[in-house]
N, C-alpha and C. Protein backbone atom coordinates (compact mmCIF):
# COMPACT_ATOMS: atom_id res chain seq x y z
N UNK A 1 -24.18 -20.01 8.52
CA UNK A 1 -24.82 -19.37 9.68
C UNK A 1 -26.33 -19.29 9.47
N UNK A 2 -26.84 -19.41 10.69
CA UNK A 2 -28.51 -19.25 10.56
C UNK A 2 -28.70 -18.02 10.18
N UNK A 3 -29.60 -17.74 9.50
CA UNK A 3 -29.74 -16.21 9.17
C UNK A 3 -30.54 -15.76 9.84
N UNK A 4 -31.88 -16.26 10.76
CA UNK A 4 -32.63 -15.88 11.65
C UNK A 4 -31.84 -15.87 12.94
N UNK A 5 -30.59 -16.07 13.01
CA UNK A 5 -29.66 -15.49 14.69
C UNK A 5 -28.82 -14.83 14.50
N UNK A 6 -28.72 -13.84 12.81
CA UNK A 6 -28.26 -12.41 13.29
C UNK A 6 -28.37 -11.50 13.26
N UNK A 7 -27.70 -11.02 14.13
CA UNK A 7 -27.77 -9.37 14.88
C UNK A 7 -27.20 -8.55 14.03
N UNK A 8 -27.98 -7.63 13.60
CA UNK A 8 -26.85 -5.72 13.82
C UNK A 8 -26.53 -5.23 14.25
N UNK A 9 -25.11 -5.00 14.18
CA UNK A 9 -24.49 -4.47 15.54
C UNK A 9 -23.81 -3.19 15.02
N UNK A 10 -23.47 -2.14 15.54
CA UNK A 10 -22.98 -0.80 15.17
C UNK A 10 -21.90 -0.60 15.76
N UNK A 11 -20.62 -0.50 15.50
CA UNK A 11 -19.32 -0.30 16.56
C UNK A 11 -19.33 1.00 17.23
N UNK A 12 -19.02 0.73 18.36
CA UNK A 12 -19.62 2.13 19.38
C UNK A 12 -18.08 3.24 19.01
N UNK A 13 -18.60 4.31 19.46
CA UNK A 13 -17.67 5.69 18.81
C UNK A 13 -16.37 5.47 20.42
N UNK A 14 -15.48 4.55 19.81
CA UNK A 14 -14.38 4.52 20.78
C UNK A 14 -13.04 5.25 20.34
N UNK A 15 -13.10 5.36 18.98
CA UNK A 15 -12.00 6.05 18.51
C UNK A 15 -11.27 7.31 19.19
N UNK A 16 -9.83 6.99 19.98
CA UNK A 16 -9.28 7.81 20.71
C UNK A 16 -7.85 7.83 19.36
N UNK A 17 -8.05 9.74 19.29
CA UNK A 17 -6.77 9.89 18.38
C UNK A 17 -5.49 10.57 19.01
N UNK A 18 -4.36 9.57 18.97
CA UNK A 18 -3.36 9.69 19.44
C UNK A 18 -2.12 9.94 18.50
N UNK A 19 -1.71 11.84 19.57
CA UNK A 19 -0.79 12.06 18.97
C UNK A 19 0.51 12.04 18.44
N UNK A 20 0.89 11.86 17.21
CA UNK A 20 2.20 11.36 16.72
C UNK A 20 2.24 10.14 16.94
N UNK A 21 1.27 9.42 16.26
CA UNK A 21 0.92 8.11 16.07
C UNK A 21 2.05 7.26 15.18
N UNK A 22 2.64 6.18 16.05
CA UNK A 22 3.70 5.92 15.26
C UNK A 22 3.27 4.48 14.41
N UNK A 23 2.51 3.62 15.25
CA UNK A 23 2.10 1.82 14.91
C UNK A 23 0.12 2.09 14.99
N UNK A 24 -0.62 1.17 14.58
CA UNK A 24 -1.97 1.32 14.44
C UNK A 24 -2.02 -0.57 14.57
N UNK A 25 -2.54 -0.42 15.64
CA UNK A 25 -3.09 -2.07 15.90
C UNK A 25 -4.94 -2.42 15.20
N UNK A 26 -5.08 -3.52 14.38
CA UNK A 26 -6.21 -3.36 13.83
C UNK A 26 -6.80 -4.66 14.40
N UNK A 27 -8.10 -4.61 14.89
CA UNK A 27 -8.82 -6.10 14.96
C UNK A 27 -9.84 -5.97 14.06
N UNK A 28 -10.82 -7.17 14.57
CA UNK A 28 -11.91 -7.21 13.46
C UNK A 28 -12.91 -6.45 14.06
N UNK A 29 -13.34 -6.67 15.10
CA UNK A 29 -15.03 -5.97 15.77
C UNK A 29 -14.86 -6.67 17.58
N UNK A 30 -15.49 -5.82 18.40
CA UNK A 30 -15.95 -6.16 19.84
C UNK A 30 -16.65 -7.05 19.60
N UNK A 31 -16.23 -7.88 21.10
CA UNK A 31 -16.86 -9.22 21.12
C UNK A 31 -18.55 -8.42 21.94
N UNK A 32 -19.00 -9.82 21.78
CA UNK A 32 -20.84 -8.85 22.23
C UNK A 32 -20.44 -8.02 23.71
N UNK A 33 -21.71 -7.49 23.56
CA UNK A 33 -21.41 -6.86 25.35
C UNK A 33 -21.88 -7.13 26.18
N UNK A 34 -22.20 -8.20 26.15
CA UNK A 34 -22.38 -8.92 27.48
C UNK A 34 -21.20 -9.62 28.02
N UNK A 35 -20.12 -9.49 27.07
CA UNK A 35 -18.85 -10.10 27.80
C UNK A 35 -18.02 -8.25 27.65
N UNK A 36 -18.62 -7.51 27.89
CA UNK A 36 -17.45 -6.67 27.74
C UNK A 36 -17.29 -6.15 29.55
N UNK A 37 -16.02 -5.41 30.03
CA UNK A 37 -15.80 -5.32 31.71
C UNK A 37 -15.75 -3.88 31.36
N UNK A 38 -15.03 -2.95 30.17
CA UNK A 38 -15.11 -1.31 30.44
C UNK A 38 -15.62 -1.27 28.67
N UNK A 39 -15.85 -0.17 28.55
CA UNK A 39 -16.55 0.40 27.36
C UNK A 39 -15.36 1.26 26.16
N UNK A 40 -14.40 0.31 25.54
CA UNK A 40 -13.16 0.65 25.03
C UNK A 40 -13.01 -0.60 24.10
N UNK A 41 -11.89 -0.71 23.13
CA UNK A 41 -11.39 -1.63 22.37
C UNK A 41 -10.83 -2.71 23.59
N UNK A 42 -10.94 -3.70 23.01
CA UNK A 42 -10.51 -5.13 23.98
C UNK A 42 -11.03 -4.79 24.91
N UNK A 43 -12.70 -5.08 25.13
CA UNK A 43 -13.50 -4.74 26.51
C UNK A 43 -13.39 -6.03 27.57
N UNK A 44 -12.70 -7.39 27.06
CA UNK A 44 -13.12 -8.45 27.72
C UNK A 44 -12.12 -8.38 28.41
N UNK A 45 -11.40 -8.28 29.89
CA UNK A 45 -10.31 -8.49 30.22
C UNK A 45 -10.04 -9.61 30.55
N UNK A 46 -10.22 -10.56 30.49
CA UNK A 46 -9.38 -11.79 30.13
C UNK A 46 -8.85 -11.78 28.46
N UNK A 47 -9.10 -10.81 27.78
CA UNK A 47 -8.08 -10.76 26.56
C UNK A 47 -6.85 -10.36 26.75
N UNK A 48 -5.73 -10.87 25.94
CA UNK A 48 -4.51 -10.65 26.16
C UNK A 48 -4.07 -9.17 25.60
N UNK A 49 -4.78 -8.40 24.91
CA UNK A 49 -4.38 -7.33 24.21
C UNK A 49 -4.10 -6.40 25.71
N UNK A 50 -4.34 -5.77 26.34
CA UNK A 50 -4.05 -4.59 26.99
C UNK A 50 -2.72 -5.32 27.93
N UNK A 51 -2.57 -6.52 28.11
CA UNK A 51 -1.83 -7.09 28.97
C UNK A 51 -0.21 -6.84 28.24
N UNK A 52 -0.45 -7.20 26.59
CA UNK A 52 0.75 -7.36 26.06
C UNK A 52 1.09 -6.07 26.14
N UNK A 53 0.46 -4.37 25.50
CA UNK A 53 0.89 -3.26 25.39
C UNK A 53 1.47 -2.84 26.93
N UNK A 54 0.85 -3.34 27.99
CA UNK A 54 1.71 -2.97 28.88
C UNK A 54 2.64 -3.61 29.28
N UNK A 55 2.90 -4.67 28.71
CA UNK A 55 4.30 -5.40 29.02
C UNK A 55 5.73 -4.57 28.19
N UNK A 56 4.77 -4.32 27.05
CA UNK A 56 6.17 -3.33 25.76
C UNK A 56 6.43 -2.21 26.72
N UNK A 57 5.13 -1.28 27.18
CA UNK A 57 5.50 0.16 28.20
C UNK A 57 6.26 -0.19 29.45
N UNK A 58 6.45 -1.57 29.74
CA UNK A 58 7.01 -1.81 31.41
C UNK A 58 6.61 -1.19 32.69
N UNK A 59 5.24 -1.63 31.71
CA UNK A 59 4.06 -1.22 33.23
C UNK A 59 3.08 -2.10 33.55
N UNK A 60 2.14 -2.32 34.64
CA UNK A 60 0.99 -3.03 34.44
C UNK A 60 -0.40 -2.51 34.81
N UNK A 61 -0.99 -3.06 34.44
CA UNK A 61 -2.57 -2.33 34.22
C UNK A 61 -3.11 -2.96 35.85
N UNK A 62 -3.45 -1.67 36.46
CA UNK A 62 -4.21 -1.72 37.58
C UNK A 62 -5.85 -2.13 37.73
N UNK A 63 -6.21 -1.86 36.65
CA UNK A 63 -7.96 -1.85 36.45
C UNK A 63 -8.54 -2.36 35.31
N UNK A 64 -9.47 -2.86 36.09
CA UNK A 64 -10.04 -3.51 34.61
C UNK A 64 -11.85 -4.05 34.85
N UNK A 65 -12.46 -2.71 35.23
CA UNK A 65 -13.26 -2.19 34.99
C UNK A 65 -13.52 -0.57 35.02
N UNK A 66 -14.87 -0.47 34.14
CA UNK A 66 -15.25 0.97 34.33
C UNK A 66 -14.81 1.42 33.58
N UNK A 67 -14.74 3.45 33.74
CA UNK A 67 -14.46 4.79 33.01
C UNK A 67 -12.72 4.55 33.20
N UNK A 68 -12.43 4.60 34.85
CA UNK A 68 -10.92 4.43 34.82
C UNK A 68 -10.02 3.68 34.21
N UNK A 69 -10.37 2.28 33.86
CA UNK A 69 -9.66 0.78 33.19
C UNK A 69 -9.69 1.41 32.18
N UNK A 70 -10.91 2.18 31.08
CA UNK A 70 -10.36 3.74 29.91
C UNK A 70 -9.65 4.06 29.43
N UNK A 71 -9.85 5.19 30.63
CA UNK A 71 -8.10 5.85 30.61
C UNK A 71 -7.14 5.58 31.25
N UNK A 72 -6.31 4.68 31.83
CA UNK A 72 -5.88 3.54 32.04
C UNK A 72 -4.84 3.40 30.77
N UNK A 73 -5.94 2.92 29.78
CA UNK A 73 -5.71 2.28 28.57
C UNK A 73 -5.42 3.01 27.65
N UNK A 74 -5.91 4.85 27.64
CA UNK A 74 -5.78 5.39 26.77
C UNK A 74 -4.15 5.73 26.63
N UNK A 75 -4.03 6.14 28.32
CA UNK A 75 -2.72 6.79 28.91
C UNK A 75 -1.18 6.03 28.10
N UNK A 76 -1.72 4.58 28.44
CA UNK A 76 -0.89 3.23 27.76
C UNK A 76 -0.71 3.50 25.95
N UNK A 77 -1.45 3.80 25.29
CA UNK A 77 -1.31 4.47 24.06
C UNK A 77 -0.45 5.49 23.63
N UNK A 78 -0.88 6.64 24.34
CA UNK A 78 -0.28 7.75 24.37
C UNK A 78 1.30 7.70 24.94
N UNK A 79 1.30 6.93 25.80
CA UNK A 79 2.81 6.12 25.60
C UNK A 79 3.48 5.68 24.87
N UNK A 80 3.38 4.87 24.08
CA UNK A 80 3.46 3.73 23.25
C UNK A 80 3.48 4.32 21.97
N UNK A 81 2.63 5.33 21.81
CA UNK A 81 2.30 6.09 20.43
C UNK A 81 1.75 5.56 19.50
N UNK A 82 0.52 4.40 19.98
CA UNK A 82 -0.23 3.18 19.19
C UNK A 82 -1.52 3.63 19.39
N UNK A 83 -2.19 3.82 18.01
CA UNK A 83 -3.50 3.83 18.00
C UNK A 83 -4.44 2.56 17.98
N UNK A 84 -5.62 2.50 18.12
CA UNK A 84 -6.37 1.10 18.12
C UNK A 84 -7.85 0.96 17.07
N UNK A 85 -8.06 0.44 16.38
CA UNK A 85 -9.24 0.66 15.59
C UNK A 85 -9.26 -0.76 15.19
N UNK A 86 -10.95 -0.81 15.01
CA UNK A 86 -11.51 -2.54 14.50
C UNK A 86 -11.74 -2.27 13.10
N UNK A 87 -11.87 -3.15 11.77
CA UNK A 87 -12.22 -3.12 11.02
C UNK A 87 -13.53 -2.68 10.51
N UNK A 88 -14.22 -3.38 10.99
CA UNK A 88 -16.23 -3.31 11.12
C UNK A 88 -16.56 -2.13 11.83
N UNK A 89 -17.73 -1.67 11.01
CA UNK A 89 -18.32 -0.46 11.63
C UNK A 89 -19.63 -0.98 12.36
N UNK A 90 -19.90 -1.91 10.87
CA UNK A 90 -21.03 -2.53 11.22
C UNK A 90 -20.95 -3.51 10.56
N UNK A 91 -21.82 -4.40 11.24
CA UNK A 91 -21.60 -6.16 11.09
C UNK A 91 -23.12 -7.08 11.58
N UNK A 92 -23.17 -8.02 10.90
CA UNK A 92 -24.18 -9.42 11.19
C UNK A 92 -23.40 -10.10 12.17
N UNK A 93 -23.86 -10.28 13.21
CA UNK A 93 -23.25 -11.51 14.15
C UNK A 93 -24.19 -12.50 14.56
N UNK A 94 -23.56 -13.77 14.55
CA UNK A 94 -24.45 -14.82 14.58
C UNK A 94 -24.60 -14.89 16.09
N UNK A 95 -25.58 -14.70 16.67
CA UNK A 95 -25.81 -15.09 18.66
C UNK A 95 -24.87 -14.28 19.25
N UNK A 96 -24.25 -14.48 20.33
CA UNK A 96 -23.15 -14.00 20.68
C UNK A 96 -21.93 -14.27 20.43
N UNK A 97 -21.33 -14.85 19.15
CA UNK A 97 -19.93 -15.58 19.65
C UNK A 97 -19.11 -14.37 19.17
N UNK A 98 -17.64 -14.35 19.58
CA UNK A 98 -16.99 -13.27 19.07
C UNK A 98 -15.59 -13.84 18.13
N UNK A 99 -16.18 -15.07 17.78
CA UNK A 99 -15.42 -15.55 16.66
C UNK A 99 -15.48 -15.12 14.85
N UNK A 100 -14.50 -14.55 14.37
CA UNK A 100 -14.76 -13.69 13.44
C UNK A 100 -15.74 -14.49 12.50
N UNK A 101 -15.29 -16.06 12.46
CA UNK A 101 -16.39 -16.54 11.38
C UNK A 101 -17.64 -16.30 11.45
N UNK A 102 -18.19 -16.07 12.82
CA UNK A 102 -19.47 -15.49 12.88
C UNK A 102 -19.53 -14.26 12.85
N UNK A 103 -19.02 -13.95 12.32
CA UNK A 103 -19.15 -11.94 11.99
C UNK A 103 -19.01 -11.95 10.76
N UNK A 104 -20.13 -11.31 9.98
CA UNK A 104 -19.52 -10.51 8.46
C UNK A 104 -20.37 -8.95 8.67
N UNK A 105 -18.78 -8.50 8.36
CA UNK A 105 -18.52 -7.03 7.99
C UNK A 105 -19.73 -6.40 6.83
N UNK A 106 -20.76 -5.52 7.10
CA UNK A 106 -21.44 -5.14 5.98
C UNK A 106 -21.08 -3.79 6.13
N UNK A 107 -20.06 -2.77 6.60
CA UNK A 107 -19.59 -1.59 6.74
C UNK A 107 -18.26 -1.48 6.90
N UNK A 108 -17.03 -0.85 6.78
CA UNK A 108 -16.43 -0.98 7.38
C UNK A 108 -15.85 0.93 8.01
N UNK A 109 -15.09 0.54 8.80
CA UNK A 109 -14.43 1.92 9.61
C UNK A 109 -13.35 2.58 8.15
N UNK A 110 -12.92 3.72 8.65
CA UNK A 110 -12.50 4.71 7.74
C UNK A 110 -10.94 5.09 8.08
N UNK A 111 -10.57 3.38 7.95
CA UNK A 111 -9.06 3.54 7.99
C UNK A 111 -8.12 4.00 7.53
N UNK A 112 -8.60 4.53 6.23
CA UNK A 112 -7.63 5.44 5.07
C UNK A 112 -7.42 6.61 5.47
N UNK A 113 -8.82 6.92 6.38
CA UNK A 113 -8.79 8.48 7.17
C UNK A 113 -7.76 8.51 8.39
N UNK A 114 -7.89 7.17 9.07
CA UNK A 114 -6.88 7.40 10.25
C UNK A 114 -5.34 7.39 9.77
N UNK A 115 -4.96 7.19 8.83
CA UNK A 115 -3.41 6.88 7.68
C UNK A 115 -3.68 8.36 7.36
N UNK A 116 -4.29 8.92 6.45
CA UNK A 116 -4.77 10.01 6.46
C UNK A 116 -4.18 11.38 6.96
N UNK A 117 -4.60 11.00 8.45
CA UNK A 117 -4.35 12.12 9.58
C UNK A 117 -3.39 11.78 10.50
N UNK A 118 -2.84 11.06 9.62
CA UNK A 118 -1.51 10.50 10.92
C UNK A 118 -0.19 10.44 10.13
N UNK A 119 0.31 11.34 9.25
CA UNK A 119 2.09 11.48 8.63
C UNK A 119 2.74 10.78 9.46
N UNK A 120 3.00 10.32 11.15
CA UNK A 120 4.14 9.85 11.47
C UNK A 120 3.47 8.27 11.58
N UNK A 121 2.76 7.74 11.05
CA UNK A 121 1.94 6.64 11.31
C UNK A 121 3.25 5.34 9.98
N UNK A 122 3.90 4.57 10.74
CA UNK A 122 4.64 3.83 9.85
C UNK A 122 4.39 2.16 9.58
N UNK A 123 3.77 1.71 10.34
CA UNK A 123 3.23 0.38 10.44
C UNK A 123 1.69 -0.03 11.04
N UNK A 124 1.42 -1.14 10.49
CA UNK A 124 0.32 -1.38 11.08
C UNK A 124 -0.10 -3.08 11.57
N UNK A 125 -0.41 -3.06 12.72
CA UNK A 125 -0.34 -4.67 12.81
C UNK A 125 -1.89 -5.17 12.94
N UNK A 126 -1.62 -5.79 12.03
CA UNK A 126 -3.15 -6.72 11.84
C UNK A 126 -3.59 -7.74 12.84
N UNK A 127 -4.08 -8.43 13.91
CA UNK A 127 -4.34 -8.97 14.70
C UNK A 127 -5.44 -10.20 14.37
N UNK A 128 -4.72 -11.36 13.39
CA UNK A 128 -5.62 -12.58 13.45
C UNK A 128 -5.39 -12.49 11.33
N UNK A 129 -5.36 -13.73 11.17
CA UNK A 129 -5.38 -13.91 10.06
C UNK A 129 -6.15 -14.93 9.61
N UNK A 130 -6.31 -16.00 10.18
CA UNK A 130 -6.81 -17.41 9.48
C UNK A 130 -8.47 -17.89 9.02
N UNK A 131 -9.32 -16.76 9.44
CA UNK A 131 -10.49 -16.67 9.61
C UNK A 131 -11.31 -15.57 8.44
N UNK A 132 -12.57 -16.82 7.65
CA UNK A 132 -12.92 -15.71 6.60
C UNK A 132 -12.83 -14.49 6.78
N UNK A 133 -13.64 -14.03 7.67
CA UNK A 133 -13.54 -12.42 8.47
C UNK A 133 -12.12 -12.07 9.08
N UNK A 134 -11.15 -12.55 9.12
CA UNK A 134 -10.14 -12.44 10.47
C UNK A 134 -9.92 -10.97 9.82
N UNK A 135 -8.90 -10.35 10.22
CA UNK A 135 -8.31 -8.75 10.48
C UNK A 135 -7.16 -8.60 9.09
N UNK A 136 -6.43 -10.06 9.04
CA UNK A 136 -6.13 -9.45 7.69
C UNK A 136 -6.67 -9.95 6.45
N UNK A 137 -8.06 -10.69 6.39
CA UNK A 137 -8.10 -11.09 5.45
C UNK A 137 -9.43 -9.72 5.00
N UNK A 138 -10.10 -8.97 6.07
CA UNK A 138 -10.90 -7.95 5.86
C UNK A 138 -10.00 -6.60 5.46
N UNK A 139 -9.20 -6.68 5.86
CA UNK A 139 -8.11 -5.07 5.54
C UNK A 139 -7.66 -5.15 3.99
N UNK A 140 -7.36 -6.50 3.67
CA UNK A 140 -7.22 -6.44 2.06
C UNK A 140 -8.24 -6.47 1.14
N UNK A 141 -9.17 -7.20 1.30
CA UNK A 141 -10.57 -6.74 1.08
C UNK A 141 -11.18 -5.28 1.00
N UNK A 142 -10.87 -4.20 2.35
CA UNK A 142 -10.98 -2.61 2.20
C UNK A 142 -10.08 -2.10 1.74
N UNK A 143 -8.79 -2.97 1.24
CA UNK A 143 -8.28 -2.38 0.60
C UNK A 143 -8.01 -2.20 -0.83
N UNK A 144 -8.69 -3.45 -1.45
CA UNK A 144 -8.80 -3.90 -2.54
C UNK A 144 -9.93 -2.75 -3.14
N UNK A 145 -11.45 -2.61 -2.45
CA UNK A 145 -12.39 -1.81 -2.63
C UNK A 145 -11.71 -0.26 -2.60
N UNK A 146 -11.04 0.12 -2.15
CA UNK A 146 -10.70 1.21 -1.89
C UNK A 146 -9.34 1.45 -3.17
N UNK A 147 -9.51 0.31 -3.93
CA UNK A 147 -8.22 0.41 -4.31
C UNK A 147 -6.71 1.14 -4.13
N UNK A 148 -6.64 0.54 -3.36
CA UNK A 148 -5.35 0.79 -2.51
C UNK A 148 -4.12 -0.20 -2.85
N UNK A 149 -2.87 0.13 -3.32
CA UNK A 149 -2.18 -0.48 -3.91
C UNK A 149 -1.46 -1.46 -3.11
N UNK A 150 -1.23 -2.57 -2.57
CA UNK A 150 -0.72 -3.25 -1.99
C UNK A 150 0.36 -4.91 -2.40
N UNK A 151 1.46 -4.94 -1.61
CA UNK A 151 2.10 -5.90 -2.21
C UNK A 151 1.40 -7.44 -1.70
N UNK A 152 1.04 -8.37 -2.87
CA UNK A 152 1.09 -9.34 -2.76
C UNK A 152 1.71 -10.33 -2.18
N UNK A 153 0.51 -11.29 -1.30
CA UNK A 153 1.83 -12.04 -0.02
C UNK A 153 1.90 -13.31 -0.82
N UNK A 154 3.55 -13.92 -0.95
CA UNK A 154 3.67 -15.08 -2.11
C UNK A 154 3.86 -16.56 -1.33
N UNK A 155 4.03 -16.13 -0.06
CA UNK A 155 4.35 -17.28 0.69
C UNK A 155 2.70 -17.29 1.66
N UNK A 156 3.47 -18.71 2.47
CA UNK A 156 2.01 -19.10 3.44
C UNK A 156 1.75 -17.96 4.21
N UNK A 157 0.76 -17.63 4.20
CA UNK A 157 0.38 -16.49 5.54
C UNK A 157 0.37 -16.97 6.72
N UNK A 158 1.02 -16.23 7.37
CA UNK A 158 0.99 -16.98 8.98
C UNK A 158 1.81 -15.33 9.89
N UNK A 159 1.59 -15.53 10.99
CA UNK A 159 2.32 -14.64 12.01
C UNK A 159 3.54 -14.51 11.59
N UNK A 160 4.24 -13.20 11.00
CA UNK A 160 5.07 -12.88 11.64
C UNK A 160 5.15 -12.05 9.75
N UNK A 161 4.44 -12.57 8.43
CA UNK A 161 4.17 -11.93 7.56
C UNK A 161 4.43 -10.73 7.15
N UNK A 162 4.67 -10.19 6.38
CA UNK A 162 4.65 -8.33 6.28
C UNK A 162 4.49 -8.17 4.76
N UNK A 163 3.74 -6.94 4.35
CA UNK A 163 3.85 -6.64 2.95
C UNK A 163 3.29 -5.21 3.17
N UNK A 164 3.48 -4.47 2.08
CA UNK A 164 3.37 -3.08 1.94
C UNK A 164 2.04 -2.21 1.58
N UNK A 165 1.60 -1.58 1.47
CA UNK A 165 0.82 -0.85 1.09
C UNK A 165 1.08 0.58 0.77
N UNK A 166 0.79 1.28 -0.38
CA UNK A 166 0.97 2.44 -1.29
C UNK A 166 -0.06 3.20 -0.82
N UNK A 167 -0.22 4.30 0.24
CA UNK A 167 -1.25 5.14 0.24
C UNK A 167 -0.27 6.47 0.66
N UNK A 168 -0.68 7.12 -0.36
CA UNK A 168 0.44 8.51 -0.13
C UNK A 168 1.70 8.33 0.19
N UNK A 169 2.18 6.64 1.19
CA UNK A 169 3.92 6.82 1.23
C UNK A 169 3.75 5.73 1.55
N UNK A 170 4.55 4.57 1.93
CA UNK A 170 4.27 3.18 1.95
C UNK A 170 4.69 2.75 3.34
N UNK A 171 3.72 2.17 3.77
CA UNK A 171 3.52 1.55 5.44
C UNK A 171 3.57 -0.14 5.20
N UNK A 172 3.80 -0.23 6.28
CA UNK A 172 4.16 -1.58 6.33
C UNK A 172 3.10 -2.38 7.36
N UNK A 173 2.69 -3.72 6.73
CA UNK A 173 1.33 -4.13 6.89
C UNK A 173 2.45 -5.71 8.12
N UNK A 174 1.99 -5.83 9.41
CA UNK A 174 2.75 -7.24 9.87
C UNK A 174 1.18 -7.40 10.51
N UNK A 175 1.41 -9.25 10.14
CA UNK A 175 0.12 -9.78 10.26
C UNK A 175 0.85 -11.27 11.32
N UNK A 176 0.00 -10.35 12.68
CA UNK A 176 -0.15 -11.15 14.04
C UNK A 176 -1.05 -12.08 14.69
N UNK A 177 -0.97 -12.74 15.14
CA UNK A 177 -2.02 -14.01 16.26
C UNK A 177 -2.93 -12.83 16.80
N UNK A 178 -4.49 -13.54 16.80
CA UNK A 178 -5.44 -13.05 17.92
C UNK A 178 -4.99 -12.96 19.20
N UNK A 179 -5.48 -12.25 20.07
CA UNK A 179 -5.01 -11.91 21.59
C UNK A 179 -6.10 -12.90 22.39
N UNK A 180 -6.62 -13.20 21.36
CA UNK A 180 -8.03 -13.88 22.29
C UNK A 180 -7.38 -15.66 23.28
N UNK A 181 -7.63 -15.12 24.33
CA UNK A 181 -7.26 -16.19 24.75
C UNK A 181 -7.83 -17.43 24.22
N UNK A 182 -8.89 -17.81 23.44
CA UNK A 182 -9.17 -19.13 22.79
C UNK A 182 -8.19 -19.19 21.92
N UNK A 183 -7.35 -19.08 21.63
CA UNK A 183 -5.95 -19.07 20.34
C UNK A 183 -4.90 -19.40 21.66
N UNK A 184 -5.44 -20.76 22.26
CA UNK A 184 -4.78 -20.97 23.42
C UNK A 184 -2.54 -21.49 23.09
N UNK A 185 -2.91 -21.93 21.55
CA UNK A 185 -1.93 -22.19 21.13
C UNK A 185 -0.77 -21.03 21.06
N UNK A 186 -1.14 -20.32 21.09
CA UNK A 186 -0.12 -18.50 20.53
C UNK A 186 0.04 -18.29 22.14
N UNK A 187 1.50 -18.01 22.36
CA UNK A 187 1.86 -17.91 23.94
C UNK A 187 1.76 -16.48 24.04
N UNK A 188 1.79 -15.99 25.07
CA UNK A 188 1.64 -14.79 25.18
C UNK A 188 3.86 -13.57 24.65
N UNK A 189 4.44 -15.06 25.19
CA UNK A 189 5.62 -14.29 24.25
C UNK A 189 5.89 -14.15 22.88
N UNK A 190 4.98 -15.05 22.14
CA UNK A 190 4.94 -14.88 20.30
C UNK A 190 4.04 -13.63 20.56
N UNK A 191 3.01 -13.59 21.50
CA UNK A 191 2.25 -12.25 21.37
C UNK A 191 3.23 -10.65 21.12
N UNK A 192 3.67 -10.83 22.62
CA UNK A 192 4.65 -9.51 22.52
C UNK A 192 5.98 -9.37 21.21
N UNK A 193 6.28 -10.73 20.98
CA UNK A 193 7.70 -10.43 19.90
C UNK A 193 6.43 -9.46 18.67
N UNK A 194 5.36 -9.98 18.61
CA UNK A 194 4.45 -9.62 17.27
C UNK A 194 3.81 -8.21 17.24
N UNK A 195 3.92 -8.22 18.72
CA UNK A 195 3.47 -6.45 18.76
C UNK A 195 4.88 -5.32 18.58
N UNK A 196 5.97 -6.19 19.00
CA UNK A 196 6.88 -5.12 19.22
C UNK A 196 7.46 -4.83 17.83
N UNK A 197 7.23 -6.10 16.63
CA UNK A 197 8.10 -5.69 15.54
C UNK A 197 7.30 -4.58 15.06
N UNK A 198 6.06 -4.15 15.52
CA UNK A 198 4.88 -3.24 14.87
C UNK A 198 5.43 -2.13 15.73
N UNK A 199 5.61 -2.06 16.83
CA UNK A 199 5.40 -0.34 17.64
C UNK A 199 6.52 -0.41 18.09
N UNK A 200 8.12 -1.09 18.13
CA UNK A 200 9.13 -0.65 18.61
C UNK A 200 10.21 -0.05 17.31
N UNK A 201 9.57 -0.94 15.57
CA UNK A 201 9.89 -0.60 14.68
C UNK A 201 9.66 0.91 14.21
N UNK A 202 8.61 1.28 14.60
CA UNK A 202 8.34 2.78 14.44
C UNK A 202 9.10 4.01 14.93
């Protein structure tokens, strides 16, 4: 990456804590904001993420801009009993792209705290794997730093993956496809089977 085209970017305070949190969906960081439509996790709505959680609730999302498209989204959580948090607090991004290779993480969010404060919290689904930066290759990384005890994955990594992690009681780590519609290959039904083994398992 050019080092004179990147940005600092600060992840904006979206963190909505939802009670009796059963699944925790993790990405890497918001794409820039000039592609974002409301001011929340998965701001781009042509991403598949808010589409799939309301397919699991057997509802569909009316809005998708603004304060309302929000809460909307929050409401859909609080359903579901799924929290949402990005890896990066703060990050270098090269121009605008919202491809993780152009993102490196120089902060990250305080995910041990959201495990933490959440006893009924039993799984967590990682969202994107194949990418230096992707979601699970940064969570083992904070977790490695954090030393956090985790089981070693012995086979190919790919969708549909799982291994454990030791923090006060042991949660279970499943590592899913990006929602981003450029991952034109991942249908939107491998999407939902990948969310549901995370938040229907709970």
């Amino acid at each position: 990456m050019d080092q004179g085209r990147k940005t600092k970017e600060c992840h904006p305070d979206w963190y909505y804590p939802v009670q009796g949190m059963r699944a925790l969906v993790l990405g890497t960081f918001p794409p820039h904001s000039a592609k974002w439509d409301y001011k929340f996790y998965y701001p781009n709505s042509q991403n598949r993420f808010w589409q799939v959680m309301a397919k699991i609730a057997n509802t569909e999302l009316s809005l998708n801009k603004g304060l309302q498209a929000v809460e909307e989204r929050k409401r859909l959580m609080t359903q579901l009993k799924v929290g949402v948090q990005n890896i990066g607090k703060t990050i270098l991004r090269d121009g605008v792209s919202s491809a993780d290779n152009d993102i490196e993480i120089i902060e990250s969010q305080d995910i041990l705290g959201i495990i933490n404060e959440n006893d009924s919290l039993q799984s967590i689904l990682l969202t994107g794997y194949s990418g230096k930066t992707s979601t699970y290759r940064s969570f083992v990384k904070y977790l490695t730093k954090n030393q956090v005890p985790h089981s070693p994955l012995s086979e190919k990594i790919r969708a549909g993956c799982e291994f454990t992690i030791q923090f006060k009681r042991p949660i279970t780590c499943i590592i899913g496809n990006s929602t981003s519609r450029a991952a034109r290959r991942v249908t939107c039904e491998s999407l939902l089977k990948q969310f549901k083994s995370a938040i229907i398992r709970s």
